[in-house]
Protein backbone atom coordinates (compact mmCIF):
# COMPACT_ATOMS: atom_id res chain seq x y z
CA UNK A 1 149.59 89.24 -37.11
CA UNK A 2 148.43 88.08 -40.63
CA UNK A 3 149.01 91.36 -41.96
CA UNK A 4 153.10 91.39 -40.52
CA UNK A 5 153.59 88.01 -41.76
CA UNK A 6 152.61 88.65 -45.34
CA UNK A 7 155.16 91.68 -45.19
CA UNK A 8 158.34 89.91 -44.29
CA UNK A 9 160.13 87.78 -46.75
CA UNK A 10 159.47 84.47 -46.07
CA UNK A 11 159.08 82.99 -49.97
CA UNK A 12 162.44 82.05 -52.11
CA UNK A 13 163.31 84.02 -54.86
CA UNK A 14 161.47 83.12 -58.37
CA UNK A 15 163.16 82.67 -61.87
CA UNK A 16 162.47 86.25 -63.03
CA UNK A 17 163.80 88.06 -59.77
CA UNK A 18 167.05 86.04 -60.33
CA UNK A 19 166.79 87.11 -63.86
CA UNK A 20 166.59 90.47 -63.09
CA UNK A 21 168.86 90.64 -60.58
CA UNK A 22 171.60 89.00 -62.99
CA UNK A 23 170.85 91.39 -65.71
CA UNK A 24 171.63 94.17 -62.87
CA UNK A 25 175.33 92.65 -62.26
CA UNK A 26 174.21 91.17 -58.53
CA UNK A 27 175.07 87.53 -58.68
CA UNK A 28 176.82 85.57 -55.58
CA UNK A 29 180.41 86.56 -54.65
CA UNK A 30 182.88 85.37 -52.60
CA UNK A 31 186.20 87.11 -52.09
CA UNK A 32 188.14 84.38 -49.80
CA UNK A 33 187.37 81.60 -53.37
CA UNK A 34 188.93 84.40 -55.56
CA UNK A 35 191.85 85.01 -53.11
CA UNK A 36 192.43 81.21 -52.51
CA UNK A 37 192.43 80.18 -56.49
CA UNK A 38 195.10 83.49 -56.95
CA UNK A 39 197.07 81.79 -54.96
CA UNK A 40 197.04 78.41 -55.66
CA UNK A 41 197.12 79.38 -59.48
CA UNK A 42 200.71 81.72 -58.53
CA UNK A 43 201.76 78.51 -56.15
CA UNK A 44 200.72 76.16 -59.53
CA UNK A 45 202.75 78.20 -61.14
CA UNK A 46 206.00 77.91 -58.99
CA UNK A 47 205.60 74.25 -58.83
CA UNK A 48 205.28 73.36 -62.56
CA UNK A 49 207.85 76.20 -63.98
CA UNK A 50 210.09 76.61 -61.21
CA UNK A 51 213.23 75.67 -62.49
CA UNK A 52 212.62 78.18 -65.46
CA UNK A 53 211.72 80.96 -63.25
CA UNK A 54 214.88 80.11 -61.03
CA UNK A 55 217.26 80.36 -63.68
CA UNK A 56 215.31 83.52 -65.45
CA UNK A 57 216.08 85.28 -61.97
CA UNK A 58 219.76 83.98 -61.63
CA UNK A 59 220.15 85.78 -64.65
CA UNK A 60 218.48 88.69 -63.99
CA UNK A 61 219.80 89.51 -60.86
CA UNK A 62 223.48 88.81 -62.32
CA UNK A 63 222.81 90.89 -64.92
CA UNK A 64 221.33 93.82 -62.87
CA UNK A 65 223.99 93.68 -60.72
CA UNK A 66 226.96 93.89 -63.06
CA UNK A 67 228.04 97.18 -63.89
CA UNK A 68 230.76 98.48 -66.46
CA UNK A 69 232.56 101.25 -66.33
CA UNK A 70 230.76 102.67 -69.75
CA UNK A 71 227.41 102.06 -67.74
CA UNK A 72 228.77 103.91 -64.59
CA UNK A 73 229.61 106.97 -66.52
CA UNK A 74 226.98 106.98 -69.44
CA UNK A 75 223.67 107.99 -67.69
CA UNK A 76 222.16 106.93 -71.32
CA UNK A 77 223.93 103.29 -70.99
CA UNK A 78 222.04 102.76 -67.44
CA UNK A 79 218.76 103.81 -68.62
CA UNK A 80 218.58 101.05 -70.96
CA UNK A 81 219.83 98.40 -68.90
CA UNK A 82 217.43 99.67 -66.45
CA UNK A 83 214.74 99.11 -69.56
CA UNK A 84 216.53 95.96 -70.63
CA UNK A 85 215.89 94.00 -66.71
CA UNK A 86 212.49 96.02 -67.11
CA UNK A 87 211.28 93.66 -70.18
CA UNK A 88 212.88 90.66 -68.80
CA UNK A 89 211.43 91.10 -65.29
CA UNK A 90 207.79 91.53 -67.53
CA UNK A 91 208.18 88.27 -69.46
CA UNK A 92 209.58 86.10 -66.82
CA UNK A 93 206.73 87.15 -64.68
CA UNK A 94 204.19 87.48 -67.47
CA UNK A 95 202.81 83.28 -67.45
CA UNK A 96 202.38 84.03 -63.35
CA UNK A 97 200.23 86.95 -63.92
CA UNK A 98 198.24 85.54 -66.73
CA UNK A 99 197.26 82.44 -64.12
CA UNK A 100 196.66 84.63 -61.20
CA UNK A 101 194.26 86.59 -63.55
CA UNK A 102 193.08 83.75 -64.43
CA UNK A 103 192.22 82.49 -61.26
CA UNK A 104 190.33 86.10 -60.11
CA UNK A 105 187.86 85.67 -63.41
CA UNK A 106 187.27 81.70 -62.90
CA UNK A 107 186.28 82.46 -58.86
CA UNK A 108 182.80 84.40 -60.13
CA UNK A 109 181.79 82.30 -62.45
CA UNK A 110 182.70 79.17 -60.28
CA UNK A 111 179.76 80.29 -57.76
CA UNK A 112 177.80 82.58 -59.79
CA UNK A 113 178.15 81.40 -63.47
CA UNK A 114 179.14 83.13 -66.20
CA UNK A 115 177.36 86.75 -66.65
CA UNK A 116 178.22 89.64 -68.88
CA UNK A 117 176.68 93.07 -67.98
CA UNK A 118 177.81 97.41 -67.94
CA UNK A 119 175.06 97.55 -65.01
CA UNK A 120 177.69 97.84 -62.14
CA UNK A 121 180.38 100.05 -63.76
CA UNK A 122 177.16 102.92 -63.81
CA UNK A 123 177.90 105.20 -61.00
CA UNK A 124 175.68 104.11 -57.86
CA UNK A 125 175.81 107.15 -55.71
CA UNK A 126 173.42 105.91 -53.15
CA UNK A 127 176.33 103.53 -51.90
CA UNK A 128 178.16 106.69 -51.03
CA UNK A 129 175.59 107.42 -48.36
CA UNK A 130 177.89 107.42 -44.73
CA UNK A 131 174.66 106.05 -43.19
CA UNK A 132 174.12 103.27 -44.86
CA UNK A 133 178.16 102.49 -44.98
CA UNK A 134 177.80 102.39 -41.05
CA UNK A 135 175.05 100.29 -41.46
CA UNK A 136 176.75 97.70 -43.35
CA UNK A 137 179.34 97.93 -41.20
CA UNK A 138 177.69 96.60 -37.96
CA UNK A 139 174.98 94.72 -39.98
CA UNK A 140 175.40 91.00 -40.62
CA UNK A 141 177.47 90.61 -43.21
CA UNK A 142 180.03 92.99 -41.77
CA UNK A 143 180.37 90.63 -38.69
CA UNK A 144 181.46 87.80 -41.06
CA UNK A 145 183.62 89.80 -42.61
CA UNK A 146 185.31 90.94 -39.48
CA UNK A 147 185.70 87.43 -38.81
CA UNK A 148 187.04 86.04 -41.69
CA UNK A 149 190.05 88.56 -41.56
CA UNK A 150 191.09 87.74 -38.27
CA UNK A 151 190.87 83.52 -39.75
CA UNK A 152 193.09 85.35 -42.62
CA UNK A 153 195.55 87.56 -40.07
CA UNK A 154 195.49 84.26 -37.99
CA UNK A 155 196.91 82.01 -41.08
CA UNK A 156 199.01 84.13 -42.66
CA UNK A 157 200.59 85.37 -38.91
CA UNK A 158 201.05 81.56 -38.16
CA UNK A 159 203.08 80.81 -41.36
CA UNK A 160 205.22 83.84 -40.57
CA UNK A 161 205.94 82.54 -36.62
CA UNK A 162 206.32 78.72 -38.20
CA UNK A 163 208.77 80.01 -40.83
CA UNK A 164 211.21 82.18 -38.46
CA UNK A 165 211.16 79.43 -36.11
CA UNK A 166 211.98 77.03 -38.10
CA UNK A 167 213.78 78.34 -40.92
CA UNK A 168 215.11 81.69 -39.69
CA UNK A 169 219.04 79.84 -39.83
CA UNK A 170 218.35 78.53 -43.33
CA UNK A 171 217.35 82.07 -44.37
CA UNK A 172 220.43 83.57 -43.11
CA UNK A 173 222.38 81.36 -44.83
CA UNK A 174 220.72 82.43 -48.19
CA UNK A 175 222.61 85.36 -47.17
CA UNK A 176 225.86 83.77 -48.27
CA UNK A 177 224.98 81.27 -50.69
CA UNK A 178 225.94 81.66 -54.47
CA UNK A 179 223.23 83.13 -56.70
CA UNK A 180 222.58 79.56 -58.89
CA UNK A 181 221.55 78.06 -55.35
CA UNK A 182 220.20 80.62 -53.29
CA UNK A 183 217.52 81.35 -55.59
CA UNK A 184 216.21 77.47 -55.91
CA UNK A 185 216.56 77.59 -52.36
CA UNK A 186 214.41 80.71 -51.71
CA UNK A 187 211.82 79.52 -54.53
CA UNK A 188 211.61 76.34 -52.12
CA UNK A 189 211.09 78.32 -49.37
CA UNK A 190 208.48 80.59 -51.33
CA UNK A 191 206.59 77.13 -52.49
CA UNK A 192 206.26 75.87 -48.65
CA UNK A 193 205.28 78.57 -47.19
CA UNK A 194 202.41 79.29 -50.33
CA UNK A 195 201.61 76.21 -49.57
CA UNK A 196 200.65 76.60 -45.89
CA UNK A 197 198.73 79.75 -46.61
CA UNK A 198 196.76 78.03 -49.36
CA UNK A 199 195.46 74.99 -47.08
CA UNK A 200 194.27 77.77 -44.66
CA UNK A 201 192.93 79.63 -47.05
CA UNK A 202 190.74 76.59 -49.09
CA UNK A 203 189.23 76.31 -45.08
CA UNK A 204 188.14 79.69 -45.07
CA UNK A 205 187.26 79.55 -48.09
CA UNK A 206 185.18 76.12 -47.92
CA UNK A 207 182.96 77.79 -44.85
CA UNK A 208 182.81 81.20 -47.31
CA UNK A 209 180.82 80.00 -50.13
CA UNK A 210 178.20 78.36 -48.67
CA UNK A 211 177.74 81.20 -46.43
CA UNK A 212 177.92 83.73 -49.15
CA UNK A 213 175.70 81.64 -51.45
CA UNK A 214 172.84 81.39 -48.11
CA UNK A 215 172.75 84.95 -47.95
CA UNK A 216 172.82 85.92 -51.50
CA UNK A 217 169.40 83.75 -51.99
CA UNK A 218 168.34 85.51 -48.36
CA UNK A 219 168.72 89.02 -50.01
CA UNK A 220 166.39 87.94 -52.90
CA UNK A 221 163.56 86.83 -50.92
CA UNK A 222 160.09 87.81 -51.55
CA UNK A 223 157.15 88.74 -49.59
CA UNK A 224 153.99 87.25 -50.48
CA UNK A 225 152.83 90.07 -51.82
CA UNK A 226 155.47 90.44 -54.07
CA UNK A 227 155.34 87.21 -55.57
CA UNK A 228 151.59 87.67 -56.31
CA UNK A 229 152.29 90.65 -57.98
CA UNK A 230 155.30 89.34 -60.04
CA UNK A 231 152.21 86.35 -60.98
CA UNK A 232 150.29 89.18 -62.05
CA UNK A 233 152.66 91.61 -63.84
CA UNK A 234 154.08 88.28 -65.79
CA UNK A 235 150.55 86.62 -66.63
CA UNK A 236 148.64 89.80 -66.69
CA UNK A 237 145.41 90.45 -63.94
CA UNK A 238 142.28 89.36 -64.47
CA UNK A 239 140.80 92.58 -65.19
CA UNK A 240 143.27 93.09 -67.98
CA UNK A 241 142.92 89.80 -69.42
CA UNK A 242 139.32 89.60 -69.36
CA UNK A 243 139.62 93.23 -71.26
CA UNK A 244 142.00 91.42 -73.57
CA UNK A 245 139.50 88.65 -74.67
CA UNK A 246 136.80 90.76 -74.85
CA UNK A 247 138.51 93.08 -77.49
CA UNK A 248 139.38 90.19 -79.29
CA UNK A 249 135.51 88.95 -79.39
CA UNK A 250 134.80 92.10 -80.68
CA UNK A 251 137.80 92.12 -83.42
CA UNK A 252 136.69 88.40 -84.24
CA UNK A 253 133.02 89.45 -84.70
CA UNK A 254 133.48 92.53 -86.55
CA UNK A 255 135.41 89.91 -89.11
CA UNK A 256 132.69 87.92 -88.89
CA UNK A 257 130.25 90.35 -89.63
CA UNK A 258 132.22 91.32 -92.46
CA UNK A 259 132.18 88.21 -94.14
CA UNK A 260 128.31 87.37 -94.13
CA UNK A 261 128.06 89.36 -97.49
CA UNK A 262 130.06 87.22 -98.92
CA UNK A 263 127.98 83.84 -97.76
CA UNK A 264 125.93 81.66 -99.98
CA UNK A 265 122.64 81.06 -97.55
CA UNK A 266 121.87 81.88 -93.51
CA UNK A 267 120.36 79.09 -92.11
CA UNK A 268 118.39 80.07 -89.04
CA UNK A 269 116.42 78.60 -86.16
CA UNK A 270 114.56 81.61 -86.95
CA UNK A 271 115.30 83.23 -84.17
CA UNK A 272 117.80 81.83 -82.04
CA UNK A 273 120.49 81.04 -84.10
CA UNK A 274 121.84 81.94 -87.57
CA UNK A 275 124.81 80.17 -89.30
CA UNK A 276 126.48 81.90 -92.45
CA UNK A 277 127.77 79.17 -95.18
CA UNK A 278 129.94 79.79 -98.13
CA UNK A 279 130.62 76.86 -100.35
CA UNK A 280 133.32 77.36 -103.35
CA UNK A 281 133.72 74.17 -105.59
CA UNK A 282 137.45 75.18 -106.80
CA UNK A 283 139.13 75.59 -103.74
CA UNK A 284 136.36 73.66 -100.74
CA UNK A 285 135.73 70.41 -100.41
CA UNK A 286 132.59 70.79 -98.37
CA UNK A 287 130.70 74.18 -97.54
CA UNK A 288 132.59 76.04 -94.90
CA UNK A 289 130.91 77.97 -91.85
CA UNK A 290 131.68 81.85 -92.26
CA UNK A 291 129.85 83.00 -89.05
CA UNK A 292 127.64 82.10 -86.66
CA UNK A 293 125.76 83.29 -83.28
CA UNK A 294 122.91 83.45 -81.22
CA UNK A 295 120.38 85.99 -80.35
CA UNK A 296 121.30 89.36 -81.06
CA UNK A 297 124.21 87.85 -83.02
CA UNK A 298 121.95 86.15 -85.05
CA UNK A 299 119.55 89.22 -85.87
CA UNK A 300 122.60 90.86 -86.83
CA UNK A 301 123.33 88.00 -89.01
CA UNK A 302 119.95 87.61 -90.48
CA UNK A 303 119.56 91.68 -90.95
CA UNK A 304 123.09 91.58 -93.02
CA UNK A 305 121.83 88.87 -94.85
CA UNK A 306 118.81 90.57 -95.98
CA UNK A 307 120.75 93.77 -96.97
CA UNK A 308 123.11 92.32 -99.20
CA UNK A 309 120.66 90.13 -100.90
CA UNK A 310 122.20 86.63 -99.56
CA UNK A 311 119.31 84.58 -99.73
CA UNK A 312 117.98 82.93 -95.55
CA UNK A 313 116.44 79.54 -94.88
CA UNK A 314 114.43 78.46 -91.79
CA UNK A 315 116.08 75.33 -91.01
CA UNK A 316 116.02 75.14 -86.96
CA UNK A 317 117.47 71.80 -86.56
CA UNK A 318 119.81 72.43 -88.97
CA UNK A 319 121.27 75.70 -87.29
CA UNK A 320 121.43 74.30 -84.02
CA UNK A 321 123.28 71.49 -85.55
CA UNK A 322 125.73 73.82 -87.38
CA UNK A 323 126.14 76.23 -84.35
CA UNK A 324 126.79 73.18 -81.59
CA UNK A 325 129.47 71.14 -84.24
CA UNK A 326 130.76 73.62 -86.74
CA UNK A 327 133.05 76.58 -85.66
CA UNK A 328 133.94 79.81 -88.04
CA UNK A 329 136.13 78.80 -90.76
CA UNK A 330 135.83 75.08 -90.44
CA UNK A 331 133.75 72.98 -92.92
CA UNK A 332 130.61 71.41 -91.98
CA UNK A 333 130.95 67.90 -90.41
CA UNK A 334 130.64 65.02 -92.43
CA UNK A 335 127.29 63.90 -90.75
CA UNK A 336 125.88 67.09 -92.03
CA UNK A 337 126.64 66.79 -95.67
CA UNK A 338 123.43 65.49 -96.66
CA UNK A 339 121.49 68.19 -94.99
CA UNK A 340 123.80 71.03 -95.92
CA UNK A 341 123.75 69.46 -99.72
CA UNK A 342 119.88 70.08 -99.79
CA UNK A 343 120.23 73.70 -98.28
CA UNK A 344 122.99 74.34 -100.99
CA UNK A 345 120.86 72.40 -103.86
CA UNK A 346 118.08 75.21 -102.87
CA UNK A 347 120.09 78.34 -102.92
CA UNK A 348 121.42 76.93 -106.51
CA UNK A 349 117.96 76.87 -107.92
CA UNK A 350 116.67 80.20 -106.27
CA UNK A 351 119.81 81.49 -108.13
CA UNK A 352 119.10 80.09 -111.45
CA UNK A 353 115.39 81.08 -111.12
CA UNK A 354 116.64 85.01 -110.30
CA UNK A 355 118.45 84.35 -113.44
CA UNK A 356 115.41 83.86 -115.15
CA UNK A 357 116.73 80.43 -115.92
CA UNK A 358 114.01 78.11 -114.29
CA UNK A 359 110.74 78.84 -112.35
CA UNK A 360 110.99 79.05 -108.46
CA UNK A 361 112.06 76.65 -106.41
CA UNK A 362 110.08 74.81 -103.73
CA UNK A 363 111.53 75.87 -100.46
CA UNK A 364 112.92 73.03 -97.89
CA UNK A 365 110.58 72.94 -95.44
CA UNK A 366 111.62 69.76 -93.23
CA UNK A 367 115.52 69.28 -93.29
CA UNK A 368 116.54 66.44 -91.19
CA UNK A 369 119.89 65.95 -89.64
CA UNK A 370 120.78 62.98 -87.25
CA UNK A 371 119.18 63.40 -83.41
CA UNK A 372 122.85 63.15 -82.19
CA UNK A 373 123.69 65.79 -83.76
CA UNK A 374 120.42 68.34 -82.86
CA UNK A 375 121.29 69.81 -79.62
CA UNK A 376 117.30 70.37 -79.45
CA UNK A 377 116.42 66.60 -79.63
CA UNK A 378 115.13 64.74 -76.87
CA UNK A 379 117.80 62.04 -78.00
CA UNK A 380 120.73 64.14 -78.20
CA UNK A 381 124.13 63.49 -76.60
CA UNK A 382 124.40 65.98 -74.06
CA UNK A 383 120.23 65.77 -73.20
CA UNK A 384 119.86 69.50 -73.28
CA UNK A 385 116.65 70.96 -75.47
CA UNK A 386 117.39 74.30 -76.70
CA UNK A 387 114.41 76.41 -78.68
């Protein structure tokens, strides 16, 4: 049972699967909000430039139906009259086609939000499959949209019986009315029964989006597996990560290692720790830790050290100090200065005296540092004693 729940899609969709799926073109849709601002943008249009429209229309219609005997005998003549009401008909419809338009691009982007992508104009030939057509067809969604064109035939068929029973006599009589009033008339006439169709419509269309918004966010659910594995594939596994940091160790050390040539003094525990300093009047203010490490770090240390001639001082509370407080690349703390100052005053004179400048130096044997700061004191902070 544990297994089958796991498999079915019980979690919401995350960020990224929206992402994705937005980037692929699939975003929430609703056909009856598209068809019901089309019309209400064509019936806005009526309403506010009705008058102009009328009278565009009175003239057309005058003018297409007066004929002179040049037009009725000059094929030539007709054709561009014919091209003439052509252009007219064009621009006195042109301001209701740019709303309607209008209204068909604001619908998307009212319930999905604005999105710009090729993804769905690439040919999807998997939706051609007559299977999975059939499926669609008696699946879920197919029901509502079975339904939602009868609540369409239904509207639109009752503002057809409403107007012929009602205004079947005044339609007649548009018959025989002049052009300059049957054509307000039958804009009137137009403008009710839009109207009608629109209120009906904004119902349907009211119940649509929800609906259409529930099962878009339905389609997108994950399984549980899935969303561990999106977890994974965004933040990386464990097993990757932990082959991640160890490559960077590595990368870090082999810097490290690199720059103990360049160090002024190793001071060691002897053998459990060994801390690299370089100290550079000009551009330091205090001596600055170049590496550091413990154990078979620290032999490595101590075995570069003696290779390249960079001179290493038994100072064990000193190193433990330096490797517990100081990190690589920082400068010692400011409780160490004194104890680092005598380490540095030594390597100074064991410098001038391989310079044949001085005789030998006496070697630091007891280098204090506070206890606080000695992670091998009895009395230090954390009350751990490390050899």
């Amino acid at each position: 049972m544990a297994e089958e729940s796991d498999l079915e899609k019980t979690e919401p969709a995350s960020p990224r699967r929206l992402e994705k799926a937005r980037e692929e073109g699939n975003l929430p849709q609703s056909r009856e909000l598209m068809a019901f601002l089309v019309l209400l943008a064509g019936m806005g249009c009526l309403w506010a430039m009705g008058g102009w429209l009328a009278a565009r229309v009175t003239t057309m219609l005058r003018g297409g139906l007066t004929l002179t005997r040049e037009m009725a005998f000059d094929p030539a003549l007709l054709f561009d009259r014919l091209m003439q009401q052509g252009s007219e008909a064009m621009i006195t419809l042109a301001p209701l086609f740019m709303l309607t338009v209008m209204g068909a691009i604001l619908a998307p982007i009212m319930i999905g939000g604005f999105n710009f992508t090729g993804k769905p104009l690439q040919p999807n030939f998997s939706k051609m499959n007559p299977i999975k057509g059939i499926g669609r067809i008696f699946s879920m969604h197919g029901v509502a949209e079975l339904v939602k064109a009868v609540l369409k035939s239904l509207v639109v068929g009752f503002v057809i019986w409403w107007v012929l029973r009602h205004e079947l006599d005044h339609l007649f009589a548009l018959i025989a009315m002049p052009i300059e009033a049957g054509v307000p008339e039958m804009m009137h006439e137009l403008l009710v029964a839009s109207l009608m169709i629109i209120s009906g419509m904004a119902i349907i269309a009211a119940i649509d989006v929800p609906f259409q918004l529930w099962q878009y966010y339905k389609k997108l659910r994950m399984t549980k597996e899935e969303v561990k594995q999106e977890g994974k594939e965004q933040e990386g596994s464990p097993e990757v990560k932990g082959r991640i940091r160890h490559q960077q160790r590595e990368a870090a050390r082999r810097r490290m290692m690199q720059d103990v040539p360049k160090a002024d003094v190793v001071v060691t525990n002897p053998t459990h720790f060994a801390v690299a300093l370089k100290y550079d009047s000009s551009r330091m203010a205090a001596p600055q830790v170049v590496a550091k490490g413990m154990n078979l770090i620290a032999a490595n240390i101590r075995e570069l050290a003696e290779q390249h001639k960079v001179p290493v001082l038994e100072a064990p509370p000193l190193a433990r100090a330096l490797y517990k407080h100081a990190e690589i690349g920082e400068q010692v703390p400011a409780t160490l200065y004194t104890a680092v100052a005598e380490v540095m005053a030594y390597v100074y004179q064991l410098a001038q005296y391989l310079a044949g400048n001085m005789t030998a130096p006496e070697v630091p044997e007891r280098i204090s540092v506070p206890e606080e700061m000695d992670p091998g004191s009895p009395d230090a902070r954390d009350g751990v004693v490390v050899a």
